[in-house]
Protein backbone atom coordinates (compact mmCIF):
# COMPACT_ATOMS: atom_id res chain seq x y z
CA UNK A 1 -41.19 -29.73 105.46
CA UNK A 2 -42.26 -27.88 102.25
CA UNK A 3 -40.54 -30.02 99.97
CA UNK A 4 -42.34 -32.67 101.46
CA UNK A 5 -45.45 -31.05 101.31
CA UNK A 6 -45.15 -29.99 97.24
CA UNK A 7 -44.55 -33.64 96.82
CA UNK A 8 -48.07 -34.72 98.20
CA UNK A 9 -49.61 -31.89 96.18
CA UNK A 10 -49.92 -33.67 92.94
CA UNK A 11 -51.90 -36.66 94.61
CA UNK A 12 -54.12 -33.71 97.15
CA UNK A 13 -55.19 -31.83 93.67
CA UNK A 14 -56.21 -35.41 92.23
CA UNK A 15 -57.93 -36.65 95.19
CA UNK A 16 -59.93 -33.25 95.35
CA UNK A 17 -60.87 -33.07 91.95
CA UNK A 18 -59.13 -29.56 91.71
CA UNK A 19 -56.95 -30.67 88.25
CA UNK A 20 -59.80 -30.85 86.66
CA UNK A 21 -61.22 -27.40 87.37
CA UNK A 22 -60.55 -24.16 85.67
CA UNK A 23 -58.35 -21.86 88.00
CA UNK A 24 -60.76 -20.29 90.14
CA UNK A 25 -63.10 -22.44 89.99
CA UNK A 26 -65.16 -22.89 93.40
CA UNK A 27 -65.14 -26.75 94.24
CA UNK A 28 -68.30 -26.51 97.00
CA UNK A 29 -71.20 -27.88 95.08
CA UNK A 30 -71.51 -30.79 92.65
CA UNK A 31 -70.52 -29.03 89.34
CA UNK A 32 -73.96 -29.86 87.48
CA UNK A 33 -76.23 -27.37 85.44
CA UNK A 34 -78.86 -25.31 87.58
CA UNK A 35 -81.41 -27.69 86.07
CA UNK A 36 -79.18 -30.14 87.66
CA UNK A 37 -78.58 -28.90 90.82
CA UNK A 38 -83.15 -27.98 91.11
CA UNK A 39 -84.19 -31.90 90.23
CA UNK A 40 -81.38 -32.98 92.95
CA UNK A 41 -82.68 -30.63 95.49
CA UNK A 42 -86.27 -31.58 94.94
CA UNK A 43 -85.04 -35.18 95.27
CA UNK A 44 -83.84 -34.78 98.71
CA UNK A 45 -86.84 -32.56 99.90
CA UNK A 46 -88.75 -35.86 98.47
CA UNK A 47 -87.18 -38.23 100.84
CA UNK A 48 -86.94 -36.01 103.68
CA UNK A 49 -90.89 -35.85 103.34
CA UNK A 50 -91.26 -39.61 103.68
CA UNK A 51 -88.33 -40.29 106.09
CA UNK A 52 -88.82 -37.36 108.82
CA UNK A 53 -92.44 -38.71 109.20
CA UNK A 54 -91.75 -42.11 109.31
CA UNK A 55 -88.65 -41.92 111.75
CA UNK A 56 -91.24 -40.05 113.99
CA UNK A 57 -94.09 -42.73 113.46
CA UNK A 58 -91.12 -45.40 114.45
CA UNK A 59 -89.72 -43.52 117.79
CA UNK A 60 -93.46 -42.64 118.72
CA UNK A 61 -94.44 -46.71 118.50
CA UNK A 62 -90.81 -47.99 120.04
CA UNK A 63 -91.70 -45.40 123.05
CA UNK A 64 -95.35 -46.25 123.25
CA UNK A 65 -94.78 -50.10 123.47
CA UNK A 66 -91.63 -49.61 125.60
CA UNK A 67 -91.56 -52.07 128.91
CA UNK A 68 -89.60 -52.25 131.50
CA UNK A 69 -88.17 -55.37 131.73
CA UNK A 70 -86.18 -56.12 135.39
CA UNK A 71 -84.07 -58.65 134.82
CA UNK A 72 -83.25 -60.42 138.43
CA UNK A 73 -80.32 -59.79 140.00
CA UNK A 74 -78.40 -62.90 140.88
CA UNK A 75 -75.98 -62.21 143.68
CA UNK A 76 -72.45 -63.02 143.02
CA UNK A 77 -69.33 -63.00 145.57
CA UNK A 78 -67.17 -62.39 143.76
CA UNK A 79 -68.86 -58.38 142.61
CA UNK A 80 -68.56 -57.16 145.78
CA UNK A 81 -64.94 -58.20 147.20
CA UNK A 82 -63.94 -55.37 149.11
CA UNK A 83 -61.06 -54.57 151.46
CA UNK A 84 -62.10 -51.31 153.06
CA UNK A 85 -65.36 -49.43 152.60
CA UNK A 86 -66.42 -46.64 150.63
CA UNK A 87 -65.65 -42.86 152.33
CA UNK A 88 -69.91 -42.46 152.66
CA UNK A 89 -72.06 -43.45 155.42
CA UNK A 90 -73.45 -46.20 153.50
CA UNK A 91 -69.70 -47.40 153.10
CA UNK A 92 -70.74 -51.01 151.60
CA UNK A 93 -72.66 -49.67 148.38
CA UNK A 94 -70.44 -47.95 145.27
CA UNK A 95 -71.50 -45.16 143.79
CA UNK A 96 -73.30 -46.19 140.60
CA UNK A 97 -74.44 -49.51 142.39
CA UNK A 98 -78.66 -49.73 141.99
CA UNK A 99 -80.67 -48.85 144.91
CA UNK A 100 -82.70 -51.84 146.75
């Protein structure tokens, strides 16, 4: 199993970018300067300022124009084909069927 393993690490420390780091180098953030690191997280305060409000405005007006559309219900045989009924008093309806 370990020989197997030290095989694959070559191609893990490539595919992690840890070849090439400096030993000891910590691999959690995106390696840029601070200045770097301050315009990117301005950036994404940026777009979270125009996107939170505007995926609010959108699920406000979806639920404010929302409808209830019933579609009909056209009765077919073949659905309800049953051999014994259901263990509840109301032995001809299944469980998630819709109440009429």
């Amino acid at each position: 199993m370990s020989a197997a393993r030290a095989a694959f690490n070559p191609i893990r420390r490539a595919l992690t970018g840890a070849a090439n780091a400096p030993k000891g180098t910590r691999l959690m953030s995106g390696g840029g300067s601070i200045e770097e690191e301050i315009a990117e997280m301005n950036k994404w305060k940026a777009v979270s300022a125009v996107c939170v409000p505007a995926c609010v405005a959108l699920g406000y007006y979806i639920l404010a124009n929302a409808s209830h559309h019933s579609a009909e219900r056209i009765p077919y045989e073949h659905l309800k084909m049953r051999t014994k009924r259901f263990p509840w008093p109301n032995g001809d309806v299944a469980l998630f069927d819709p109440v009429e």
